[in-house]
N, C-alpha and C. Protein backbone atom coordinates (compact mmCIF):
# COMPACT_ATOMS: atom_id res chain seq x y z
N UNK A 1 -2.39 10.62 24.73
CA UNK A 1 -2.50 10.99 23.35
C UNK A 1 -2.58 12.51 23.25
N UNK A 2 -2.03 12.77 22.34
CA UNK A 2 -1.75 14.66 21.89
C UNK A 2 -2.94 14.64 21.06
N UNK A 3 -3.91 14.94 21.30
CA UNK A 3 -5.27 15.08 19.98
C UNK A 3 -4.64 16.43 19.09
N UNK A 4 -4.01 17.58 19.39
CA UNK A 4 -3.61 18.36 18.25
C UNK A 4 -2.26 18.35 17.24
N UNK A 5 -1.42 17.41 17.96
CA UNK A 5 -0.50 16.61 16.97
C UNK A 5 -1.22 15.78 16.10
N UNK A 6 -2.02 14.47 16.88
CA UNK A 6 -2.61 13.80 16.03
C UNK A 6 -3.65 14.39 14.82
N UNK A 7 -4.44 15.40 14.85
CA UNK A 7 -5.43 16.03 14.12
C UNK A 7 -4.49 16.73 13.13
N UNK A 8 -3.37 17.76 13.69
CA UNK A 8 -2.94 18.49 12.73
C UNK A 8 -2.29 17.29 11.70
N UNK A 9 -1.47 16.32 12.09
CA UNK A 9 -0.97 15.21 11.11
C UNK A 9 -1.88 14.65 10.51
N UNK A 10 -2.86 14.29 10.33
CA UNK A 10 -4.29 13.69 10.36
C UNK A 10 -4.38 14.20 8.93
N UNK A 11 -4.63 16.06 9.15
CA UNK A 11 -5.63 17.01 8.14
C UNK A 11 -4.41 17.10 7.24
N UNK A 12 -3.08 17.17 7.84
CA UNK A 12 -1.92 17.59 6.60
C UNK A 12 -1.91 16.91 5.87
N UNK A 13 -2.10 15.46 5.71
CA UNK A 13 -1.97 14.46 5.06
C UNK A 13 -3.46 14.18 4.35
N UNK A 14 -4.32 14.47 4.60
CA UNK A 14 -6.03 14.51 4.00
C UNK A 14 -5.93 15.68 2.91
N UNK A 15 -5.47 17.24 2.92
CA UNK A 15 -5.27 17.86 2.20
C UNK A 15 -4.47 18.16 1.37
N UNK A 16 -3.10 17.22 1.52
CA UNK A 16 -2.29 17.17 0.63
C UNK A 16 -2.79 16.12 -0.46
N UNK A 17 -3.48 14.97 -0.08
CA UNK A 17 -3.93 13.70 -1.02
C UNK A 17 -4.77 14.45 -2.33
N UNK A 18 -5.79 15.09 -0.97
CA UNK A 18 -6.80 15.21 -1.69
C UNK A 18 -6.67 16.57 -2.93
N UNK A 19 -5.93 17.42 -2.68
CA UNK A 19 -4.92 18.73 -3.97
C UNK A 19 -4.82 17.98 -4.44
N UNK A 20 -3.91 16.82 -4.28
CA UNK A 20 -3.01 16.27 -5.37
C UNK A 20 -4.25 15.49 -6.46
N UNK A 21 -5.30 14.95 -5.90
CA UNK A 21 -6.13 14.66 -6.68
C UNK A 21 -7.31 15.74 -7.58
N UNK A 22 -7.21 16.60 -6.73
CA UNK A 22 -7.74 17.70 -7.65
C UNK A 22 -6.86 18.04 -9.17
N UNK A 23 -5.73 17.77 -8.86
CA UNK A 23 -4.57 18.59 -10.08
C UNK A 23 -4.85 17.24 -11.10
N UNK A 24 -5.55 16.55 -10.63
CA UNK A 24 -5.59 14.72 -11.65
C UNK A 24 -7.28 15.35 -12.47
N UNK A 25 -7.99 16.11 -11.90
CA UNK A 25 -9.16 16.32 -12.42
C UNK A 25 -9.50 17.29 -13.85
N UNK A 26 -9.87 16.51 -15.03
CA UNK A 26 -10.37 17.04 -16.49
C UNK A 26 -11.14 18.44 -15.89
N UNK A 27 -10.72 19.43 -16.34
CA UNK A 27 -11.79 20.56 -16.21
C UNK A 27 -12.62 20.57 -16.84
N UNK A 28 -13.22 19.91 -18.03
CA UNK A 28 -14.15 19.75 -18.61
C UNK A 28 -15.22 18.42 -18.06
N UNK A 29 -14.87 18.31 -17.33
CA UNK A 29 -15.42 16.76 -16.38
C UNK A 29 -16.45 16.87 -15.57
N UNK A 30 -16.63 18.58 -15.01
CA UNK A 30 -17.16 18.93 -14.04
C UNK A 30 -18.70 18.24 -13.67
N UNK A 31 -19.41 18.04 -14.87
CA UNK A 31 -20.89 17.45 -15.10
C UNK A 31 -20.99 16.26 -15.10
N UNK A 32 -19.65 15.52 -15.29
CA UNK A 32 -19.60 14.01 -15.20
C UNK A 32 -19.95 13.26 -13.98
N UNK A 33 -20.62 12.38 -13.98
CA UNK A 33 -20.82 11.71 -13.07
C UNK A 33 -21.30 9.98 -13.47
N UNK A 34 -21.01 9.06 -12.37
CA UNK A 34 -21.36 7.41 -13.05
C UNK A 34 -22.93 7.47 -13.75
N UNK A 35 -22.72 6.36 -14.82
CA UNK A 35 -23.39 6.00 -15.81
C UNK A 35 -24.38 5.12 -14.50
N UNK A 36 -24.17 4.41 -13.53
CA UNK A 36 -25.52 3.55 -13.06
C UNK A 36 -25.53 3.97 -11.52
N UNK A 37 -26.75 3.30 -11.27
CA UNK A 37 -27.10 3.99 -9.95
C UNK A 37 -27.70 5.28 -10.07
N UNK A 38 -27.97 5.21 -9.38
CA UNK A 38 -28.83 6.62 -8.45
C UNK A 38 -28.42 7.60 -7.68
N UNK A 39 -28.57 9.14 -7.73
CA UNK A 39 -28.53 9.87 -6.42
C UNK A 39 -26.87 9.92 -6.70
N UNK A 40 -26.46 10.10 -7.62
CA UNK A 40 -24.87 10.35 -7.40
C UNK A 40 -24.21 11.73 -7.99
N UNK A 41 -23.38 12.75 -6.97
CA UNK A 41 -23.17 13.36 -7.86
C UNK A 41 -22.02 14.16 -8.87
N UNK A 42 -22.15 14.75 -9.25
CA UNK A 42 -21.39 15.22 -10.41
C UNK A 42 -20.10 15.19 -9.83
N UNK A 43 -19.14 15.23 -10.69
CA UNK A 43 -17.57 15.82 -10.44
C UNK A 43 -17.46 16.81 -9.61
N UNK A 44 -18.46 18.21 -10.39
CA UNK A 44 -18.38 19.51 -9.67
C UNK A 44 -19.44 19.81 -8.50
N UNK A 45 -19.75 18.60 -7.98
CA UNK A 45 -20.66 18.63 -6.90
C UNK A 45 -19.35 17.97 -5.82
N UNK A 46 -19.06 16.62 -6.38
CA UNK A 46 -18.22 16.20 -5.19
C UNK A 46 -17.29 17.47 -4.61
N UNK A 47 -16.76 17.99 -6.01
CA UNK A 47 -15.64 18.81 -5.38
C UNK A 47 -15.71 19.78 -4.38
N UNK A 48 -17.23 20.55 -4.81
CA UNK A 48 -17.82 21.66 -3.70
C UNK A 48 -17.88 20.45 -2.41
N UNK A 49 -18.37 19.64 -2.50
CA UNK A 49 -18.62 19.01 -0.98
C UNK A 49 -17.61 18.74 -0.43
N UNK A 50 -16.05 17.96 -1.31
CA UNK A 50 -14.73 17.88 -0.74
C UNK A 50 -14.70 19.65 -0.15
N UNK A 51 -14.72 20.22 -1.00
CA UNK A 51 -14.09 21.95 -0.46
C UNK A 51 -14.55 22.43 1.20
N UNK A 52 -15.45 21.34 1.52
CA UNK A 52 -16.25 21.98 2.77
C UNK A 52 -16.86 20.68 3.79
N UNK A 53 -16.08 20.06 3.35
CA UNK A 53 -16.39 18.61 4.80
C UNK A 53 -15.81 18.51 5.49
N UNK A 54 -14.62 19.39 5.74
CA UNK A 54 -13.99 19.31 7.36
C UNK A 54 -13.87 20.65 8.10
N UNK A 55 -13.20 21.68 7.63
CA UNK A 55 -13.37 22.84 8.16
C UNK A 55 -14.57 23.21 8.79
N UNK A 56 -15.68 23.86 7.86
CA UNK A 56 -16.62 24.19 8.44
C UNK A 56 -17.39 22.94 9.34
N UNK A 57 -17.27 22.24 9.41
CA UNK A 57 -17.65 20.88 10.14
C UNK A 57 -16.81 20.96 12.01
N UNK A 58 -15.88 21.15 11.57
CA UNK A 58 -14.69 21.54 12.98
C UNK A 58 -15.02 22.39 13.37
N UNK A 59 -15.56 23.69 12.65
CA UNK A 59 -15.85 25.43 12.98
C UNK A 59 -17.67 25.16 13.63
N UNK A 60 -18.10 23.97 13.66
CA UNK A 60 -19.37 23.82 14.19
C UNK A 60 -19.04 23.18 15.22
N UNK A 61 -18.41 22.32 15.27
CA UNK A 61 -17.87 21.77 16.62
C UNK A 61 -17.07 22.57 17.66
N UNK A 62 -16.49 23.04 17.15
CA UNK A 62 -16.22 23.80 18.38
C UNK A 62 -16.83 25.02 18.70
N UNK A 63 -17.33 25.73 17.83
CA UNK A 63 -17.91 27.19 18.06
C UNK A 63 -19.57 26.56 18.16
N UNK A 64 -20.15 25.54 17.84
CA UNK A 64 -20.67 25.85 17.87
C UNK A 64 -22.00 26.39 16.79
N UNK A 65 -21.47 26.95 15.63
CA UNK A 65 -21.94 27.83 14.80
C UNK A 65 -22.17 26.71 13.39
N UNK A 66 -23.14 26.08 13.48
CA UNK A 66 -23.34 25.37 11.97
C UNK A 66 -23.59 26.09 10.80
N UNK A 67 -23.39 27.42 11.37
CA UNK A 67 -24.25 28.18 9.21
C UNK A 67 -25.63 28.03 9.46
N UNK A 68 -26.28 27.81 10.78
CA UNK A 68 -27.95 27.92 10.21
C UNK A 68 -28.63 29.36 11.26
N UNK A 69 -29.41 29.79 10.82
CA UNK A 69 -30.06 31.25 11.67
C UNK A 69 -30.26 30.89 12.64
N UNK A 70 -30.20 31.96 13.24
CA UNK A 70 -30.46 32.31 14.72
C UNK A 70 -31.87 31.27 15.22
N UNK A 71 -31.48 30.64 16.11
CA UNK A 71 -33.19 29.78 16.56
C UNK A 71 -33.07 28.55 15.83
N UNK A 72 -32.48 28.32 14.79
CA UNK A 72 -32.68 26.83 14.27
C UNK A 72 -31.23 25.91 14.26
N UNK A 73 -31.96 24.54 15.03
CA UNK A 73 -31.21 23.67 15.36
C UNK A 73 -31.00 22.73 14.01
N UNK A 74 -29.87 21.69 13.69
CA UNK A 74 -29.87 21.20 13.26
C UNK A 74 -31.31 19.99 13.03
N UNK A 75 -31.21 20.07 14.07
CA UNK A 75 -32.84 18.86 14.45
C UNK A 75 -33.99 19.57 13.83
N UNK A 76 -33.95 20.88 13.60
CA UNK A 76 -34.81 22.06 13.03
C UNK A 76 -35.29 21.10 11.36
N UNK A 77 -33.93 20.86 10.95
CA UNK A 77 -33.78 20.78 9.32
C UNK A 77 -34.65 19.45 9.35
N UNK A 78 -35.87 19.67 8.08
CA UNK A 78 -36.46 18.50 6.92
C UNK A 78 -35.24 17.39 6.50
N UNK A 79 -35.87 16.18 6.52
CA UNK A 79 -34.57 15.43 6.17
C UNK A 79 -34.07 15.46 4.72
N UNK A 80 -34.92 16.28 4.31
CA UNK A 80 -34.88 16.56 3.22
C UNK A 80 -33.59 17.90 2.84
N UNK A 81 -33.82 18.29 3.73
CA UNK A 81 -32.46 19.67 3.83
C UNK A 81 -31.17 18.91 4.12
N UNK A 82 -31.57 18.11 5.32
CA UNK A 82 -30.28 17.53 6.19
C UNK A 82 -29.66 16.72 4.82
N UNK A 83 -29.97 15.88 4.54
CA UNK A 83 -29.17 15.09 3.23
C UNK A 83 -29.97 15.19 1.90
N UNK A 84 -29.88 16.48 0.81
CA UNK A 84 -30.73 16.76 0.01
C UNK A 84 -30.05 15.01 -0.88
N UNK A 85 -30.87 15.43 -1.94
CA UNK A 85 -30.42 14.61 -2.95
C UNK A 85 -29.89 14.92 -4.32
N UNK A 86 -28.58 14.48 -4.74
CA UNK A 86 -27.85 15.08 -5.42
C UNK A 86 -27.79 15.83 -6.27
N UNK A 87 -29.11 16.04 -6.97
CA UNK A 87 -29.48 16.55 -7.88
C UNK A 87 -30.06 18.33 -7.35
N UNK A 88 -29.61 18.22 -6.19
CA UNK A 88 -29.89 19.56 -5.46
C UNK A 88 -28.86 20.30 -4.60
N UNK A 89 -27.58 19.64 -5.02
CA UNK A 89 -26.16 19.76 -4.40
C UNK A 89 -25.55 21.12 -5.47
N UNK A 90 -25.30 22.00 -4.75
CA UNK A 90 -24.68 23.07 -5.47
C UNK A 90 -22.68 22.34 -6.15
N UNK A 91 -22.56 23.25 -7.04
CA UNK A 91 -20.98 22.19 -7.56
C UNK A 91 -20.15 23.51 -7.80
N UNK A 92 -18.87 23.57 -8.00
CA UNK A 92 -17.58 24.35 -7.95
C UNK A 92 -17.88 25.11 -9.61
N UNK A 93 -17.75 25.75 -9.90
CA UNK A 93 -17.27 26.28 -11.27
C UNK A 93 -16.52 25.68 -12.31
N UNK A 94 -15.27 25.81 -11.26
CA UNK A 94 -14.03 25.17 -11.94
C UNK A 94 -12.95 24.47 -10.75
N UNK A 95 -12.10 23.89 -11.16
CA UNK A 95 -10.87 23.48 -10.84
C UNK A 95 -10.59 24.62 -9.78
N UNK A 96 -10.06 25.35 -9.86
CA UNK A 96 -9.52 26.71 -9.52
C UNK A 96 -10.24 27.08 -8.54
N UNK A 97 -11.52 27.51 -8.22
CA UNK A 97 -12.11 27.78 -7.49
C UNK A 97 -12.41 26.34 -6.30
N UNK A 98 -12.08 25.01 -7.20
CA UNK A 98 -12.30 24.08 -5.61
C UNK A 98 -10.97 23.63 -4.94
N UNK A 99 -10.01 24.40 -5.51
CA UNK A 99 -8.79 24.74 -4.74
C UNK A 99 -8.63 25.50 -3.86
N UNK A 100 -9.23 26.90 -4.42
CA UNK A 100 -9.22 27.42 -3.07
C UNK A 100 -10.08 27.29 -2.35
N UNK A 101 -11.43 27.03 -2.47
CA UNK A 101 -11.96 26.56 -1.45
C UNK A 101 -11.31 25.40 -0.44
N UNK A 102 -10.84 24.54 -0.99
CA UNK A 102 -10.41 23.78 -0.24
C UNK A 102 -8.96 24.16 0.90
N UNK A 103 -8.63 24.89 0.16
CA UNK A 103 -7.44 25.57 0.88
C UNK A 103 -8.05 26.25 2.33
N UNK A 104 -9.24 27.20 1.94
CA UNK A 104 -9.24 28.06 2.66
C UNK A 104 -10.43 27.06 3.68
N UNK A 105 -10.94 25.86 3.34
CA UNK A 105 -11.31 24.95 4.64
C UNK A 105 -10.01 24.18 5.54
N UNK A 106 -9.41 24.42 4.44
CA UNK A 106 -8.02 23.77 5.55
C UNK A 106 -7.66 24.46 6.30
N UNK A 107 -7.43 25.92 5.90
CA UNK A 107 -7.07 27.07 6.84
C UNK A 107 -7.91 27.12 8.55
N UNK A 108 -9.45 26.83 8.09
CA UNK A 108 -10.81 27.10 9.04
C UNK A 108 -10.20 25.52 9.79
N UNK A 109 -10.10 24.59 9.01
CA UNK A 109 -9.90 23.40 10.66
C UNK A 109 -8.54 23.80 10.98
N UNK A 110 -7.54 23.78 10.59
CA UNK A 110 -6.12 24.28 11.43
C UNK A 110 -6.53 25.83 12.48
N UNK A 111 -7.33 26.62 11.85
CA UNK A 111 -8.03 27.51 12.92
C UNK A 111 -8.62 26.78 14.37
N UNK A 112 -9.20 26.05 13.92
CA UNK A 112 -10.32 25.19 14.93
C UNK A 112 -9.72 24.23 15.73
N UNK A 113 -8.88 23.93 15.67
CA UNK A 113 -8.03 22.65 16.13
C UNK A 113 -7.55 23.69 16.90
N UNK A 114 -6.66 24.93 16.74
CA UNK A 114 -5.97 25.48 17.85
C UNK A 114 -6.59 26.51 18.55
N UNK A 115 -7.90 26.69 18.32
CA UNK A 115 -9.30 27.48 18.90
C UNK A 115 -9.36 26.51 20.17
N UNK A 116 -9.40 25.07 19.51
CA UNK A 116 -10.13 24.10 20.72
C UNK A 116 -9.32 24.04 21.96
N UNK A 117 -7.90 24.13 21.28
CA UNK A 117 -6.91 23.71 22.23
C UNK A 117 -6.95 22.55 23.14
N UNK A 118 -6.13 21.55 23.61
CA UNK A 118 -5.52 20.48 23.78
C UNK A 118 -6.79 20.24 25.08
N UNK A 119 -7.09 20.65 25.73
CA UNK A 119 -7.69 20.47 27.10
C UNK A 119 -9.27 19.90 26.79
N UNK A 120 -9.87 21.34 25.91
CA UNK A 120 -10.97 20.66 25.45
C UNK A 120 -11.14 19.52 24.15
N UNK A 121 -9.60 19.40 23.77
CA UNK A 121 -9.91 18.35 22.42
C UNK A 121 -9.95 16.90 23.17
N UNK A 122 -9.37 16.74 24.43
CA UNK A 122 -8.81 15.55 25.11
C UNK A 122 -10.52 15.49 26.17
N UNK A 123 -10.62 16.45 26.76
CA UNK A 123 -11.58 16.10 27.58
C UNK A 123 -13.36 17.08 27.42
N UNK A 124 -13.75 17.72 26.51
CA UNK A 124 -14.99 18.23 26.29
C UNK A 124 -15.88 17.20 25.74
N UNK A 125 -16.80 16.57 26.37
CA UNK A 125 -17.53 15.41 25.75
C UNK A 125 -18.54 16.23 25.05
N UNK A 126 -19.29 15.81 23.84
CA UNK A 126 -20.42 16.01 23.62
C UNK A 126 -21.24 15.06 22.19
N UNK A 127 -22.46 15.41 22.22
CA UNK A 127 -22.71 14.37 21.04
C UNK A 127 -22.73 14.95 19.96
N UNK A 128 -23.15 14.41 18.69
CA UNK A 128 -22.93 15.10 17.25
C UNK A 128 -24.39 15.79 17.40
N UNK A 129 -24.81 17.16 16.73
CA UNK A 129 -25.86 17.11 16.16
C UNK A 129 -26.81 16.80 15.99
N UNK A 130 -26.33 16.29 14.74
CA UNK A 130 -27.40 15.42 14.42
C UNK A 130 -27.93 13.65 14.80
N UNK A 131 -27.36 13.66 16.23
CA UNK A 131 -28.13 12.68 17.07
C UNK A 131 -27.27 12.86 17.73
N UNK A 132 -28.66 13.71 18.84
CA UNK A 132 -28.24 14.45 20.33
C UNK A 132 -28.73 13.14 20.95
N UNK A 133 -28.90 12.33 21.02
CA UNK A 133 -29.00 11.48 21.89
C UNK A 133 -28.31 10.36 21.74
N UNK A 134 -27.00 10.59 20.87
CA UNK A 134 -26.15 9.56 20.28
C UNK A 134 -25.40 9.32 21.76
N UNK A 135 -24.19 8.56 21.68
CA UNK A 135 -22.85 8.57 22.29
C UNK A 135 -22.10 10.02 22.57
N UNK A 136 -21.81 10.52 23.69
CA UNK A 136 -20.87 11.51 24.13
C UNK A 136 -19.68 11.26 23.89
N UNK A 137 -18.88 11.93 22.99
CA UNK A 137 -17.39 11.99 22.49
C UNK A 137 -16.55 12.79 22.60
N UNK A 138 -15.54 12.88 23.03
CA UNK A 138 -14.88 14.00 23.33
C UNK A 138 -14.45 14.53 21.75
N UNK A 139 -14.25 15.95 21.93
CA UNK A 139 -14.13 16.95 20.76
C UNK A 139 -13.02 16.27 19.42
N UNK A 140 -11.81 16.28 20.26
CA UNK A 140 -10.66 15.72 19.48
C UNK A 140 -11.10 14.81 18.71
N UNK A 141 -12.13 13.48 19.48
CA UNK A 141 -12.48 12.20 18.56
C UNK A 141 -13.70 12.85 16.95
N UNK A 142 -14.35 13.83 17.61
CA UNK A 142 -15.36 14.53 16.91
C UNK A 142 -14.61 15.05 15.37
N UNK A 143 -13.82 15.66 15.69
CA UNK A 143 -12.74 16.61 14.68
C UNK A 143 -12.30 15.39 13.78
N UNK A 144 -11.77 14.39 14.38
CA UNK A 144 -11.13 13.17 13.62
C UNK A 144 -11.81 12.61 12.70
N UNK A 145 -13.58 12.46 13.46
CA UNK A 145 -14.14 12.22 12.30
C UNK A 145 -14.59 12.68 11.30
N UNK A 146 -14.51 14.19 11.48
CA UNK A 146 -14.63 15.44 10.21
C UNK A 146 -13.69 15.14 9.19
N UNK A 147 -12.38 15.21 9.61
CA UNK A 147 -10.99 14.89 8.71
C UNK A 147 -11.30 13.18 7.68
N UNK A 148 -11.94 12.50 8.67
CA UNK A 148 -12.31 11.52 7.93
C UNK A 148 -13.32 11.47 7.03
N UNK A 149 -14.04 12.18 7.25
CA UNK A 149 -15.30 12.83 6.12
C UNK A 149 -14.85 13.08 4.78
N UNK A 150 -13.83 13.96 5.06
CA UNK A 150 -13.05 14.48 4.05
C UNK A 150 -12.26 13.51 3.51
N UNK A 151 -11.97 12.46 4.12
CA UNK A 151 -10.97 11.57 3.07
C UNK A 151 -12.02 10.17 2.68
N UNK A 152 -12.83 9.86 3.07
CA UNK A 152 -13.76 9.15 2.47
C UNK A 152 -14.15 9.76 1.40
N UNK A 153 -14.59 11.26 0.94
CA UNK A 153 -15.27 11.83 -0.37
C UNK A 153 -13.68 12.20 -0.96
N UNK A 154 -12.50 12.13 -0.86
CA UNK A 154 -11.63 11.84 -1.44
C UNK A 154 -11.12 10.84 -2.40
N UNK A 155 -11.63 9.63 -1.73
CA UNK A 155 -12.23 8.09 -2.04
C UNK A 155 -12.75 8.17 -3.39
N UNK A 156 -13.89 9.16 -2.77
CA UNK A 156 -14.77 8.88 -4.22
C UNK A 156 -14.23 9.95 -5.09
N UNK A 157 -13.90 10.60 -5.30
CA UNK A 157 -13.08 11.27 -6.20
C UNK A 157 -11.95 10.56 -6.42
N UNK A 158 -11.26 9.59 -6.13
CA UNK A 158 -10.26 8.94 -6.98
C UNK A 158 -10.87 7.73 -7.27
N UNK A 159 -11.94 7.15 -7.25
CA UNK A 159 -12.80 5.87 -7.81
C UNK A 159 -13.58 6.68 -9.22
N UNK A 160 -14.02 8.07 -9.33
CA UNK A 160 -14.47 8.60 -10.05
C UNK A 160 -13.37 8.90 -11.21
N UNK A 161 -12.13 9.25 -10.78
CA UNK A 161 -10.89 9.27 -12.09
C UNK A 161 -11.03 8.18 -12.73
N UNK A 162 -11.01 6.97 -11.60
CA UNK A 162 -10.37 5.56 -12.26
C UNK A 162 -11.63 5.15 -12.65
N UNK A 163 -13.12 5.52 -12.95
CA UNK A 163 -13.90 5.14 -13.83
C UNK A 163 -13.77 5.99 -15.06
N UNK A 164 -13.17 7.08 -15.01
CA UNK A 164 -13.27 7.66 -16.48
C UNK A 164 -11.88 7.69 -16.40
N UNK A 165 -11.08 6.50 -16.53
CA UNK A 165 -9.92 5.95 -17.29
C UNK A 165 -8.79 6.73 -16.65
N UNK A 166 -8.98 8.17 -15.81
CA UNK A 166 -7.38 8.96 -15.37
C UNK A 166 -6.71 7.52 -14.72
N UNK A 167 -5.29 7.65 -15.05
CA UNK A 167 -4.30 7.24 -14.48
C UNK A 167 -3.95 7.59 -13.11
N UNK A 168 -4.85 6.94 -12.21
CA UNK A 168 -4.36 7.06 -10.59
C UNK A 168 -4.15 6.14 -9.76
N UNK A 169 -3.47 5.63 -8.88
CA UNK A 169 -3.38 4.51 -8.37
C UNK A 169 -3.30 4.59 -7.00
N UNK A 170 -2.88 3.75 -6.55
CA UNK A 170 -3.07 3.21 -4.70
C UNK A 170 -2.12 5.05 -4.40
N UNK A 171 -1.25 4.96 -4.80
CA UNK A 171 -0.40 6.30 -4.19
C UNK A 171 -0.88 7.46 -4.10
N UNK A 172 -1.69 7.84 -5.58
CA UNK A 172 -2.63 8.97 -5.42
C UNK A 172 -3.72 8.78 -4.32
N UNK A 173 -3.80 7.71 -3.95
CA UNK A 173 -4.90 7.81 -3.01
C UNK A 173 -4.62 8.11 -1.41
N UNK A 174 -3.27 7.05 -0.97
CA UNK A 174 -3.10 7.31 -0.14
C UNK A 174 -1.61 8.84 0.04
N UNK A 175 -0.94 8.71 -0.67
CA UNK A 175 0.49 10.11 -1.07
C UNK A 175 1.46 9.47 -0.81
């Protein structure tokens, strides 16, 4: 198996879906979020979290470098940090701005994918993070599941159109 054929085909197709579902999103929508349940959040929350669930996620995996200071481990973080609750989730502005964000996380994993290069995507084992005492996986499988991160909260951004009535269907979801 080519893990950087497979990954780069993987993310091209995760970031093309997921644009195309951004261009489906009310700019006035941003605050919207479902009427039941709990802990769910806004339009302009998902979108900041779509803008940043695979790139910087890949840019920790391989470098290394999660975004937290010097000395603190992920294992560091309150579980309360590690998965706040939605109502404490920063959200996008606008439309516009979770485009390019999202762009410029696509840019950071197509960085990271050819940072890792083929040797360590196929054979660098290690565990996630946030359970160091999980299963050892090699990198490539690691990355895959970042890209999948990203298309699961894609998910919910096209279940979130099709509750407030946008016209999207199986195609917008998958392209």
């Amino acid at each position: 198996m080519n893990w950087t054929k497979l990954l780069n085909a993987e993310l091209e197709s995760a970031y093309a879906t997921t644009g195309a579902l951004l261009d489906r999103v009310d700019p006035s929508s941003l605050n919207w979020k479902p009427h039941t349940g709990n802990n769910w959040m806004t339009i302009g929350q998902l979108l900041k979290h779509i803008s940043n669930a695979c790139g910087e996620a890949c840019k920790g995996f391989v470098t290394g470098d999660w975004g937290l200071p010097a000395g603190v481990t992920v294992q560091d973080l309150p579980p309360e940090e590690m998965m706040p609750p939605a109502e404490k989730l920063p959200a996008v502005a606008s439309i516009e701005q979770a485009k390019r964000l999202l762009a410029e996380d696509k840019a950071l994993a197509v960085e990271m994918i050819g940072r890792a290069g083929e040797s360590d995507l196929s054979s660098k084992k290690m565990p996630a993070p946030w359970a160091p005492d999980g299963p050892q996986s090699v990198l490539g499988w690691h990355l895959l599941q970042m890209i999948k991160h990203l298309e699961r909260h894609k998910g919910q951004l096209f279940y979130y159109l099709k509750l407030q009535g946008a016209n999207v269907n199986t195609a917008d979801l998958w392209g």
